[in-house]
PDB file of N, CA and C in Angstrom:
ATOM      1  N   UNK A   1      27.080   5.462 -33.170  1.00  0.00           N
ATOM      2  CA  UNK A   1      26.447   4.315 -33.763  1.00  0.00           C
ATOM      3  C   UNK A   1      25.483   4.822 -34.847  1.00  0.00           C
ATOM      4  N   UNK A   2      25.686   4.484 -36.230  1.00  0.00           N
ATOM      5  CA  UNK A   2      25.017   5.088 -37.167  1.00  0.00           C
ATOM      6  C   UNK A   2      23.984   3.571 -37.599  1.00  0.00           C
ATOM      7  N   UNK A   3      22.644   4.190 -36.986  1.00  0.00           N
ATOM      8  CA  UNK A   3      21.436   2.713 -37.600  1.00  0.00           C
ATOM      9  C   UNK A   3      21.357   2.750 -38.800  1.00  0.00           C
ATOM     10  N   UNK A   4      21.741   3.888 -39.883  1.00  0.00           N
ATOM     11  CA  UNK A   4      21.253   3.378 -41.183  1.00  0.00           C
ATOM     12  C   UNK A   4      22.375   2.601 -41.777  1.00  0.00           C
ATOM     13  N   UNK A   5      23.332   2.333 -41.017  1.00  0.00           N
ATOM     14  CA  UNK A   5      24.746   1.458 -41.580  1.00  0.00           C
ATOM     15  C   UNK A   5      24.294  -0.323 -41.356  1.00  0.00           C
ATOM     16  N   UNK A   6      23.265  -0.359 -40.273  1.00  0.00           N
ATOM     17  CA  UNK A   6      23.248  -2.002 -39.513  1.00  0.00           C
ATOM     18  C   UNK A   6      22.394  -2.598 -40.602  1.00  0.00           C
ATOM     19  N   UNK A   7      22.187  -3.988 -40.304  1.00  0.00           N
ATOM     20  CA  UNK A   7      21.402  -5.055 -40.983  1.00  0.00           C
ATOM     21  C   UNK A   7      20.225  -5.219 -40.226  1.00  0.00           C
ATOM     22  N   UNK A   8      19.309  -5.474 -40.753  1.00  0.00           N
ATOM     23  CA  UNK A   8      18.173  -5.954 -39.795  1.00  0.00           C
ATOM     24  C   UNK A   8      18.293  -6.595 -38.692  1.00  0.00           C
ATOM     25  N   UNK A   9      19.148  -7.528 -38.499  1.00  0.00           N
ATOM     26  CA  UNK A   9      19.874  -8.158 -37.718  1.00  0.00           C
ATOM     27  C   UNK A   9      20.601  -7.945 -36.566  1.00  0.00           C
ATOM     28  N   UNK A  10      21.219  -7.004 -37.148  1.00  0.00           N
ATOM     29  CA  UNK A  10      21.870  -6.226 -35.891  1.00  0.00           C
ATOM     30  C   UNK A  10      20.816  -4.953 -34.960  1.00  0.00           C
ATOM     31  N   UNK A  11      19.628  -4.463 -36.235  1.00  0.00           N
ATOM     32  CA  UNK A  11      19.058  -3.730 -35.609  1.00  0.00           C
ATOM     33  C   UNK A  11      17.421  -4.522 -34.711  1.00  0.00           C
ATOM     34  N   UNK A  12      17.656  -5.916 -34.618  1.00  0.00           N
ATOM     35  CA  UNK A  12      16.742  -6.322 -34.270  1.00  0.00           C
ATOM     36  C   UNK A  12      17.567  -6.660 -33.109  1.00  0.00           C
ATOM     37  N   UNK A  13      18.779  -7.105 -32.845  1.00  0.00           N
ATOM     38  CA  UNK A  13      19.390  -7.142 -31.807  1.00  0.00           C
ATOM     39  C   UNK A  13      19.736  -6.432 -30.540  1.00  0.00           C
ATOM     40  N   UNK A  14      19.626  -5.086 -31.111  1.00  0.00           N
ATOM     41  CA  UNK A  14      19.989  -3.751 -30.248  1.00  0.00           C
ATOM     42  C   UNK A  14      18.617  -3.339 -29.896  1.00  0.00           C
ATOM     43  N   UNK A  15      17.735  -4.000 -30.404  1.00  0.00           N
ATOM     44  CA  UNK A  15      16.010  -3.716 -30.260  1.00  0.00           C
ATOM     45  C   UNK A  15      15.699  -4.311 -28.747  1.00  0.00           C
ATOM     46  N   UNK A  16      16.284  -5.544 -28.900  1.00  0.00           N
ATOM     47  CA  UNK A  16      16.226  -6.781 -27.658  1.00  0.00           C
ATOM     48  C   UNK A  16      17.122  -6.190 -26.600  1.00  0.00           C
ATOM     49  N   UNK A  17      17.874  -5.965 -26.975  1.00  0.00           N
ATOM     50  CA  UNK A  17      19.192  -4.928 -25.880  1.00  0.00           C
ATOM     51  C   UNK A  17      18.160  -3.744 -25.356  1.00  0.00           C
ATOM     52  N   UNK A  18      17.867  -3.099 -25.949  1.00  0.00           N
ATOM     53  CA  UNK A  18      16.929  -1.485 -25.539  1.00  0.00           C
ATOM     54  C   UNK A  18      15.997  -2.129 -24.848  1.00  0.00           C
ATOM     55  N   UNK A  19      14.926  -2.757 -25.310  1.00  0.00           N
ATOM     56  CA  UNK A  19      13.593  -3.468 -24.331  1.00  0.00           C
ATOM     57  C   UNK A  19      14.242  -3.946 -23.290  1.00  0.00           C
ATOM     58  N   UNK A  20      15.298  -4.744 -22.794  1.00  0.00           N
ATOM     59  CA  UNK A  20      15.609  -5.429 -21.844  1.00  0.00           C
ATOM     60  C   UNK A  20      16.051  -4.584 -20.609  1.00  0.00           C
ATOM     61  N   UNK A  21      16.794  -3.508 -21.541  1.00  0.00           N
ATOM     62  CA  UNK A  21      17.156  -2.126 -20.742  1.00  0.00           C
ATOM     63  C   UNK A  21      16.134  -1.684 -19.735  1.00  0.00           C
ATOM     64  N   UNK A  22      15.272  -1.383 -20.779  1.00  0.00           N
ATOM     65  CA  UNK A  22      13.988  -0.259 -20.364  1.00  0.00           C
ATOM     66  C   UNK A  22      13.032  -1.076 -19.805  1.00  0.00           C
ATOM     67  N   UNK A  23      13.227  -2.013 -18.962  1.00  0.00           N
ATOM     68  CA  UNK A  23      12.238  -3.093 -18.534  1.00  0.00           C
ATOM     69  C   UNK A  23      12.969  -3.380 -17.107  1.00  0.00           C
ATOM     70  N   UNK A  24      14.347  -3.307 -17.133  1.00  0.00           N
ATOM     71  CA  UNK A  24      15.141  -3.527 -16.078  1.00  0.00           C
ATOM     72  C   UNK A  24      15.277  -2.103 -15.238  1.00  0.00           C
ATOM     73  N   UNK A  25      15.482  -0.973 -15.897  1.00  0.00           N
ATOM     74  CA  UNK A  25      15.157   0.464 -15.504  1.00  0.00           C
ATOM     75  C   UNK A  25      13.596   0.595 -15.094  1.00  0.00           C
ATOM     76  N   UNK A  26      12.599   0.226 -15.565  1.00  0.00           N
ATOM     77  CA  UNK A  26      11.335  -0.001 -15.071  1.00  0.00           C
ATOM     78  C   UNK A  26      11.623  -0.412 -13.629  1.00  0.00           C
ATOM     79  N   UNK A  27      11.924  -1.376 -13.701  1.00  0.00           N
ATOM     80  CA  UNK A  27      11.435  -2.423 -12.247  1.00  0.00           C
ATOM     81  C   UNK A  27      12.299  -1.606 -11.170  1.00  0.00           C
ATOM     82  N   UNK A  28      13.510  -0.719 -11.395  1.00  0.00           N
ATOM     83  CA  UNK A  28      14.304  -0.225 -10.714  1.00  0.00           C
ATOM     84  C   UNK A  28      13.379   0.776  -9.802  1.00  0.00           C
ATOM     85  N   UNK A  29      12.776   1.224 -10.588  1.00  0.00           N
ATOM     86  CA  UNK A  29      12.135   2.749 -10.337  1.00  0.00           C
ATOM     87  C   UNK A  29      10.927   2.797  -9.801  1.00  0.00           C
ATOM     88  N   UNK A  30      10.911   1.518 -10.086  1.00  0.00           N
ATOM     89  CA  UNK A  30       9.089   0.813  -9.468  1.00  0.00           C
ATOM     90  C   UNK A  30       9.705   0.966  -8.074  1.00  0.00           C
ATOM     91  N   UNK A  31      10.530  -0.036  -8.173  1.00  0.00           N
ATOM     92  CA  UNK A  31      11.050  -0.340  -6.293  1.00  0.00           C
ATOM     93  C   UNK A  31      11.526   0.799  -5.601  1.00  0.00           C
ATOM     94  N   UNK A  32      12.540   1.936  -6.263  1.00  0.00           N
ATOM     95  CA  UNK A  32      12.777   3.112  -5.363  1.00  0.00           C
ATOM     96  C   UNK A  32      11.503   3.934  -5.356  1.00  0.00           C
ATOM     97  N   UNK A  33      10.402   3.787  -6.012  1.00  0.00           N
ATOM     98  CA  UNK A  33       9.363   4.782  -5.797  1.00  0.00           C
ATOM     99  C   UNK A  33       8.781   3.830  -4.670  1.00  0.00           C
ATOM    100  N   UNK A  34       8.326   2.593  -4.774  1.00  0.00           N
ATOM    101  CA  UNK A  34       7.965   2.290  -3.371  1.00  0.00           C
ATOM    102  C   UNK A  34       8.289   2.719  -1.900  1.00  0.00           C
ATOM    103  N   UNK A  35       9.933   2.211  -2.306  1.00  0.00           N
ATOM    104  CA  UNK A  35      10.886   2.744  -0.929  1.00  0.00           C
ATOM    105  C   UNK A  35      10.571   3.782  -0.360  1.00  0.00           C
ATOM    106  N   UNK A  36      10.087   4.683  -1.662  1.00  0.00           N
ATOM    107  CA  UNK A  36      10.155   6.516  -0.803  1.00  0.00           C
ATOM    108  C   UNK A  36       8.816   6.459  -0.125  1.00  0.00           C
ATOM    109  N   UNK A  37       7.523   5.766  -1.319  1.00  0.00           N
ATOM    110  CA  UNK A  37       6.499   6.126  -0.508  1.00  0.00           C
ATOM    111  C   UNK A  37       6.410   5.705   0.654  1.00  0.00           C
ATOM    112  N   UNK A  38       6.893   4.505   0.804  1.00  0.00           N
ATOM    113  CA  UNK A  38       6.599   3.339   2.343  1.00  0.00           C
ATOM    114  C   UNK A  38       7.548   4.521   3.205  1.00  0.00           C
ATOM    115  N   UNK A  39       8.797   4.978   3.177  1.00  0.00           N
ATOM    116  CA  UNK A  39       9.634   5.950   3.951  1.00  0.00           C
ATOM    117  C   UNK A  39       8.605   7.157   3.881  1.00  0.00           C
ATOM    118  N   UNK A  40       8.105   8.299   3.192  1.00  0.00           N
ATOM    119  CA  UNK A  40       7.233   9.010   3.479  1.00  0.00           C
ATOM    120  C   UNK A  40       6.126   9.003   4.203  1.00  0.00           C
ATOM    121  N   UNK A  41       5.154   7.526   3.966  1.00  0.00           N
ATOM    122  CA  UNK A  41       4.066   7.281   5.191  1.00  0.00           C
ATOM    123  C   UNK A  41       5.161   7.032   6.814  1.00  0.00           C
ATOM    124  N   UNK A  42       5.931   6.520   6.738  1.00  0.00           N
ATOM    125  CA  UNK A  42       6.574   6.251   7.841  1.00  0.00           C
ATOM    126  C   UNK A  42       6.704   6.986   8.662  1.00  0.00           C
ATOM    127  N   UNK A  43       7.399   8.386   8.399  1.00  0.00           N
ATOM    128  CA  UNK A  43       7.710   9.768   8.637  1.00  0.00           C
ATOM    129  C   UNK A  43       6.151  10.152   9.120  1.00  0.00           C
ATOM    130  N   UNK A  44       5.140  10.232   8.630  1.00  0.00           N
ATOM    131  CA  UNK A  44       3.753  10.635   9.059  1.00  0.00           C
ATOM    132  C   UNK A  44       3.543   9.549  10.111  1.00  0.00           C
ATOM    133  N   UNK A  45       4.040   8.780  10.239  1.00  0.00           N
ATOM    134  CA  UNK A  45       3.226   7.841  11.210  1.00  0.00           C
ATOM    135  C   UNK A  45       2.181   6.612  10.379  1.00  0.00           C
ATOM    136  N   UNK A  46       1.974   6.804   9.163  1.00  0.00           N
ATOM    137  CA  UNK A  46       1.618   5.510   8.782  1.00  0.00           C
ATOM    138  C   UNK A  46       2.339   4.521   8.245  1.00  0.00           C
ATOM    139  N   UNK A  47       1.751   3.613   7.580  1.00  0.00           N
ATOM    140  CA  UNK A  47       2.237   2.482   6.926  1.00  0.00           C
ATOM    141  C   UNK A  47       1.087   2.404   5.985  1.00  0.00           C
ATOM    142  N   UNK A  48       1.844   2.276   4.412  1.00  0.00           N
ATOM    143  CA  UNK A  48       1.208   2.283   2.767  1.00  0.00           C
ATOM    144  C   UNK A  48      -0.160   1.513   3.311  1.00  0.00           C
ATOM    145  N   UNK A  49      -0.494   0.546   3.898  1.00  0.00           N
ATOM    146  CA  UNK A  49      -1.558  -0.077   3.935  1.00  0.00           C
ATOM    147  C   UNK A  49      -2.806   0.742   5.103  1.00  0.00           C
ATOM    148  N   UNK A  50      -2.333   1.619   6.018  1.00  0.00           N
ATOM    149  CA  UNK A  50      -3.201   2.360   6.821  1.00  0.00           C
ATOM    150  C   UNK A  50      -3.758   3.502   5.751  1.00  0.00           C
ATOM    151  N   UNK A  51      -3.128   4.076   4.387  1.00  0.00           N
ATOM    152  CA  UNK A  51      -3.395   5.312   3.922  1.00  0.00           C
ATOM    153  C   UNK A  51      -3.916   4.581   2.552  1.00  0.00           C
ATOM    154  N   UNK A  52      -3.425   3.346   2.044  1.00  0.00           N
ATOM    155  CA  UNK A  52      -4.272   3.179   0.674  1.00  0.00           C
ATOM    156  C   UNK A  52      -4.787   1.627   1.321  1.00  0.00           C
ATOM    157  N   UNK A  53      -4.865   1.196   2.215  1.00  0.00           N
ATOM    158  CA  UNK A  53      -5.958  -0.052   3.190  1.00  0.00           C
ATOM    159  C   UNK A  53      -5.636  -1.474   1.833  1.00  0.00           C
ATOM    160  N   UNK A  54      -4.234  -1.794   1.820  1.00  0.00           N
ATOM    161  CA  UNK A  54      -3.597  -2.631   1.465  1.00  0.00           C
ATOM    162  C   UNK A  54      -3.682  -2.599  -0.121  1.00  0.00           C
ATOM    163  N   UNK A  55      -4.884  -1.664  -1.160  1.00  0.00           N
ATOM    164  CA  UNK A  55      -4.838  -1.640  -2.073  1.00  0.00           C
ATOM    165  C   UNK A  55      -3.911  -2.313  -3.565  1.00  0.00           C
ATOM    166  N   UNK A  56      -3.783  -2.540  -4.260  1.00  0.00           N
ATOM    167  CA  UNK A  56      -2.717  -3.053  -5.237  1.00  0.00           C
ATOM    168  C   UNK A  56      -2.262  -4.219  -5.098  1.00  0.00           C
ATOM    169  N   UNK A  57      -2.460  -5.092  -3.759  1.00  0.00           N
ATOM    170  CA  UNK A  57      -1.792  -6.381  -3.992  1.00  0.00           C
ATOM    171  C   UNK A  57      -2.622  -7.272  -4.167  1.00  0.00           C
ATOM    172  N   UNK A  58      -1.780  -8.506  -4.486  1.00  0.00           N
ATOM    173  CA  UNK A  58      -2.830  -9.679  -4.972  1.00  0.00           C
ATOM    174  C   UNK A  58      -3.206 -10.322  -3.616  1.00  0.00           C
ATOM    175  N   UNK A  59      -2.925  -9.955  -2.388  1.00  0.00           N
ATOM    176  CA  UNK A  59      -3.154 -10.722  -1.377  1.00  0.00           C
ATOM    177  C   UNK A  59      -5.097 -10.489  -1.001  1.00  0.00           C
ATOM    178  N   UNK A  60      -4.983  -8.926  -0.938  1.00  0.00           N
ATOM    179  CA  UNK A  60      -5.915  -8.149  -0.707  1.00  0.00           C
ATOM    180  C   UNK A  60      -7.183  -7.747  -1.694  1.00  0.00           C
ATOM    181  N   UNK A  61      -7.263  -8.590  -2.826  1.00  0.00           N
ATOM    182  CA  UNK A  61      -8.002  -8.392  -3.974  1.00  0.00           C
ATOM    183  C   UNK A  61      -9.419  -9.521  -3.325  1.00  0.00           C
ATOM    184  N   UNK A  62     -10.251  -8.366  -3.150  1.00  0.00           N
ATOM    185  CA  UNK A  62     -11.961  -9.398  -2.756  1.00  0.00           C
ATOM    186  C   UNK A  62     -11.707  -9.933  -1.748  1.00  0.00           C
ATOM    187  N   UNK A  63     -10.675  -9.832  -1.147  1.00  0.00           N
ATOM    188  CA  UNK A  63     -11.070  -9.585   0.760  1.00  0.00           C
ATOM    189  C   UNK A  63     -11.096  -8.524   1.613  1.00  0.00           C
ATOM    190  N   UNK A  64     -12.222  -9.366   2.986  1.00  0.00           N
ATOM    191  CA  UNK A  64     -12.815  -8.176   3.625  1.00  0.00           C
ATOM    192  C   UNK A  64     -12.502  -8.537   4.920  1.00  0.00           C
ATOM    193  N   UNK A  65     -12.390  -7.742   6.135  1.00  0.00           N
ATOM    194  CA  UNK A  65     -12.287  -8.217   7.149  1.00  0.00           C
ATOM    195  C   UNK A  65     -13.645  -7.094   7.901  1.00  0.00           C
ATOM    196  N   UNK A  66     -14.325  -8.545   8.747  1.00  0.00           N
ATOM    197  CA  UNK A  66     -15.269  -7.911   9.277  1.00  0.00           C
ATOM    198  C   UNK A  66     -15.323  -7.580  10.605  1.00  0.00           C
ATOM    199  N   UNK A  67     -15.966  -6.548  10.877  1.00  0.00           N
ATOM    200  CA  UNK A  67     -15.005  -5.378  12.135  1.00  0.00           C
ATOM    201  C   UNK A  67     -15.797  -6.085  13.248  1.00  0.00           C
ATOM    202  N   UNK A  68     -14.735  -5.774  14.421  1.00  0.00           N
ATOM    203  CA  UNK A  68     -14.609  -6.478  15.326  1.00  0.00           C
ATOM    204  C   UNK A  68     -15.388  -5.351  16.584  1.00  0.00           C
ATOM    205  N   UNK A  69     -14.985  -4.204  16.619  1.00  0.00           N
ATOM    206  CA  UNK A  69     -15.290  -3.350  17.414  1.00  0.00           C
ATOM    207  C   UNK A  69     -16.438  -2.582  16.495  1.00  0.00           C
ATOM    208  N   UNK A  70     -17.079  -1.886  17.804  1.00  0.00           N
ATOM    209  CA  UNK A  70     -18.192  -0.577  17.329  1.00  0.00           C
ATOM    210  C   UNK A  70     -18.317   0.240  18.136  1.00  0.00           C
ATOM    211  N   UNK A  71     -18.775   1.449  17.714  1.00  0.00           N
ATOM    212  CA  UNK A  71     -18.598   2.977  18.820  1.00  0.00           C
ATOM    213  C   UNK A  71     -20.539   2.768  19.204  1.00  0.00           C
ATOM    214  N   UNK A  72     -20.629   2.886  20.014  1.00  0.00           N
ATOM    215  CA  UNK A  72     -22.189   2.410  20.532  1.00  0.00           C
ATOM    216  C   UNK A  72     -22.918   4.158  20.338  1.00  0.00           C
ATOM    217  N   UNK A  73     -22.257   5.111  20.987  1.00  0.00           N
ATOM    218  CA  UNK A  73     -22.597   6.557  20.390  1.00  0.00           C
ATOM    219  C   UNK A  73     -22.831   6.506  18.663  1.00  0.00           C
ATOM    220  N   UNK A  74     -22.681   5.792  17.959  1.00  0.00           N
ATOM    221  CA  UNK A  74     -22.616   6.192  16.548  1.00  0.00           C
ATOM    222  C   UNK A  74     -21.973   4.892  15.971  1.00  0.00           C
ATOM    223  N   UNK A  75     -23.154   3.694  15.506  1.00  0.00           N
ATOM    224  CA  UNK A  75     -22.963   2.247  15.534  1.00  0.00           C
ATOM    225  C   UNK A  75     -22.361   2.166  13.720  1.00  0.00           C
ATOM    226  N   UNK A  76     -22.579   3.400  13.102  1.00  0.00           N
ATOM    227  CA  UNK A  76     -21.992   3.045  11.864  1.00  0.00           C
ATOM    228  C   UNK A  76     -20.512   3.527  11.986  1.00  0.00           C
ATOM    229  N   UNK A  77     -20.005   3.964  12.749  1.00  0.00           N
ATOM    230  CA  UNK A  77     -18.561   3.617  13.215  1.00  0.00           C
ATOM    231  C   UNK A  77     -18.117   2.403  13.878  1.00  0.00           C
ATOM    232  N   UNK A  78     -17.114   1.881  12.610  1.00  0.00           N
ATOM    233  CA  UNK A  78     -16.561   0.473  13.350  1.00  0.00           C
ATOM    234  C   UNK A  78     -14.988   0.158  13.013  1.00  0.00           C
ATOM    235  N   UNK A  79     -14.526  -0.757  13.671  1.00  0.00           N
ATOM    236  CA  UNK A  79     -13.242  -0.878  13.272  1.00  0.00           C
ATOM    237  C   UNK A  79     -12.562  -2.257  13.508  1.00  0.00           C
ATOM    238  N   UNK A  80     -11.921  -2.844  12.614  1.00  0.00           N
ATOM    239  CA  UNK A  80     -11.891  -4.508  11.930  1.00  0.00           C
ATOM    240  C   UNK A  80     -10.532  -4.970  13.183  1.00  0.00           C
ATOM    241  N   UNK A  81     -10.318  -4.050  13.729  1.00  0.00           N
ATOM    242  CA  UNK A  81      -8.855  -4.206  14.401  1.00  0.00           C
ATOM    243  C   UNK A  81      -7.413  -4.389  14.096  1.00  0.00           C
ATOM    244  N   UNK A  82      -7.818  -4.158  12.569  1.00  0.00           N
ATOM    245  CA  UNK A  82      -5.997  -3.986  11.874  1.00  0.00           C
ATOM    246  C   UNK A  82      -5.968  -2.652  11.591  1.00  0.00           C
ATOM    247  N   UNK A  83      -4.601  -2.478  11.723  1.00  0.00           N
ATOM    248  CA  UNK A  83      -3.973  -1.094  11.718  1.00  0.00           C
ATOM    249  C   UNK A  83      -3.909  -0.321  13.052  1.00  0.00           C
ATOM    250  N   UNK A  84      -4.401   1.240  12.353  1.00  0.00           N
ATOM    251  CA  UNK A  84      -4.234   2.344  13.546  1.00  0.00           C
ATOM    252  C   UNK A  84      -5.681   2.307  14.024  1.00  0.00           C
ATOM    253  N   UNK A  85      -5.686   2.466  15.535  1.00  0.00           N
ATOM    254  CA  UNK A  85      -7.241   2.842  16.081  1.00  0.00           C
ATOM    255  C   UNK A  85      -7.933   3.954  15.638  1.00  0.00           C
ATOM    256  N   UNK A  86      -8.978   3.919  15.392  1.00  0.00           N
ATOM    257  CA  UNK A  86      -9.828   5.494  15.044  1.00  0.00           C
ATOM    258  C   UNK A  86      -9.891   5.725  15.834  1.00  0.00           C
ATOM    259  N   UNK A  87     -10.015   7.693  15.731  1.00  0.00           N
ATOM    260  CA  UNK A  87     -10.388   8.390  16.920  1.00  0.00           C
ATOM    261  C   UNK A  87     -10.842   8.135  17.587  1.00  0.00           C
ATOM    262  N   UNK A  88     -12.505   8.037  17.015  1.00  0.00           N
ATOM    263  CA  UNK A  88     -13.433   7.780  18.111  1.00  0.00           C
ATOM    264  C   UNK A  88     -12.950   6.701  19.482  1.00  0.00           C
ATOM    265  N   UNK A  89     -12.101   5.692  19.010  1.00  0.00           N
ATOM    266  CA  UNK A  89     -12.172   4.708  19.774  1.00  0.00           C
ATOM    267  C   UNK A  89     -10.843   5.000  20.546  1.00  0.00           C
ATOM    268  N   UNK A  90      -9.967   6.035  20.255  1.00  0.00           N
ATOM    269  CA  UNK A  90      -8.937   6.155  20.927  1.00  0.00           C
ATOM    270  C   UNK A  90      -9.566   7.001  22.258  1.00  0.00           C
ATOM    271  N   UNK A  91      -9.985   8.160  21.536  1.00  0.00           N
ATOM    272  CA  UNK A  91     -11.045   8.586  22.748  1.00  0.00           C
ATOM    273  C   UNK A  91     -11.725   7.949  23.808  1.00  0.00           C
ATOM    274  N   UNK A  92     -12.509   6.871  23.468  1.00  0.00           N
ATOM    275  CA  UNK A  92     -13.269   6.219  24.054  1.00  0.00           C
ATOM    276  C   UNK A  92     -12.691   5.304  25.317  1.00  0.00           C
ATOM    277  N   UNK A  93     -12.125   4.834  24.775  1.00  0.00           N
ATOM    278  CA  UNK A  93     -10.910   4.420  25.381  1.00  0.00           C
ATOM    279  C   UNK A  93     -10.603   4.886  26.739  1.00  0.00           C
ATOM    280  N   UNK A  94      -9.586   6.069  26.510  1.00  0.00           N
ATOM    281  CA  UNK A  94      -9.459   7.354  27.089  1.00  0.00           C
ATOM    282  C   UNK A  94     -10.308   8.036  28.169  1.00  0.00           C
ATOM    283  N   UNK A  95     -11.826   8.054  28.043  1.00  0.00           N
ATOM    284  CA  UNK A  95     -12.977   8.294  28.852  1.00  0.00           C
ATOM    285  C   UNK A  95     -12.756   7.443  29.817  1.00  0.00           C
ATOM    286  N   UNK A  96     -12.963   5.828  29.229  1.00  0.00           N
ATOM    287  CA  UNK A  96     -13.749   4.444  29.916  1.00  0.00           C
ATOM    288  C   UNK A  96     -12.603   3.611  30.322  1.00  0.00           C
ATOM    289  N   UNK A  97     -11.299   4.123  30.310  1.00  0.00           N
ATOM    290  CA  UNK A  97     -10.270   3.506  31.372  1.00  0.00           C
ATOM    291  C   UNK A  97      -9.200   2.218  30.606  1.00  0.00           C
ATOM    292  N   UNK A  98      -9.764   2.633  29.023  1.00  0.00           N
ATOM    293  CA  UNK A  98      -9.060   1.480  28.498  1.00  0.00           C
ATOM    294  C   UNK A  98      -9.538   0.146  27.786  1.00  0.00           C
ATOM    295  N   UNK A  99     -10.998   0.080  28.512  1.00  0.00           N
ATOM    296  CA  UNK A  99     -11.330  -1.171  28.187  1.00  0.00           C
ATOM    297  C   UNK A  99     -11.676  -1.733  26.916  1.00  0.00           C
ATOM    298  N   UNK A 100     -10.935  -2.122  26.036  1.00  0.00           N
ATOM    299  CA  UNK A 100     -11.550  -2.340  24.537  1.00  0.00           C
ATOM    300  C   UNK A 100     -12.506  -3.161  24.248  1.00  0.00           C
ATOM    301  N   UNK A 101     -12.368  -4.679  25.485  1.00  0.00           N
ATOM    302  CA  UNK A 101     -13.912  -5.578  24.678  1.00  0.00           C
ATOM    303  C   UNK A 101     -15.511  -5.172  25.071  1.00  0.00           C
ATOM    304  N   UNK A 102     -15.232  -3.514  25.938  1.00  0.00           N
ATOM    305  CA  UNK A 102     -16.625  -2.808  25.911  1.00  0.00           C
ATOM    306  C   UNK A 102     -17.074  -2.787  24.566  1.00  0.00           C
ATOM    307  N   UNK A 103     -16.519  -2.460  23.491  1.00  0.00           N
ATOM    308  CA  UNK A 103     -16.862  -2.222  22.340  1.00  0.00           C
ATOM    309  C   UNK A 103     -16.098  -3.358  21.316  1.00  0.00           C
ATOM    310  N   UNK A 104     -16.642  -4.593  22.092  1.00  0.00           N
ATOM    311  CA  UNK A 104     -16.155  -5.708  20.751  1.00  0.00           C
ATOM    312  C   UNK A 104     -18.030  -5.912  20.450  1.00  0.00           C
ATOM    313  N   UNK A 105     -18.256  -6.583  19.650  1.00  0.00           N
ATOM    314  CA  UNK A 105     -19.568  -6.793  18.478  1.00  0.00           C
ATOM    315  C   UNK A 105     -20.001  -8.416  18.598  1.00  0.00           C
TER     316      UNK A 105
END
């Protein structure tokens, strides 16, 4: 395909063809890079929202969830009850037989 042969016309056409391309190849690559990351946390044992705490979506923009539990050894440890348990509290746990609403707030 030789461009210095086309008309403006044609080269404004193949312009719209290329952008549409490279916009559709975008979104492709968006989604298999997701796939891998969400499959890579998986493999570790998380989920994208335990390692970046729901970051990037519009759901999660200027909301907060306010934590439900607290470690009474060390009260600026707390935890909202979504996701994975923190240590501390898996531990705790572990000690005190299980009981979680020892440490509800």
């Amino acid at each position: 395909m030789d461009l210095s042969e086309m008309t403006y016309a044609q080269l404004a056409e193949h312009q719209k063809e290329v952008e549409s391309a490279m916009r559709n190849l975008e979104k492709t690559r968006r989604a298999e890079a997701k796939k891998a990351v969400r499959a890579t946390a998986r493999d570790h044992g998380f989920t994208v929202e335990d390692l970046f705490g729901g970051q990037g979506s519009a759901k999660g923009i200027g909301s907060t969830t306010p934590p439900k539990y607290r470690n009474p050894d060390n009260p600026a440890e707390t935890w909202t009850g979504k996701g994975r348990k923190p240590q501390w509290l898996k531990a705790a746990l572990e000690k005190n037989g299980g009981d979680l609403s020892a440490y509800e707030i």
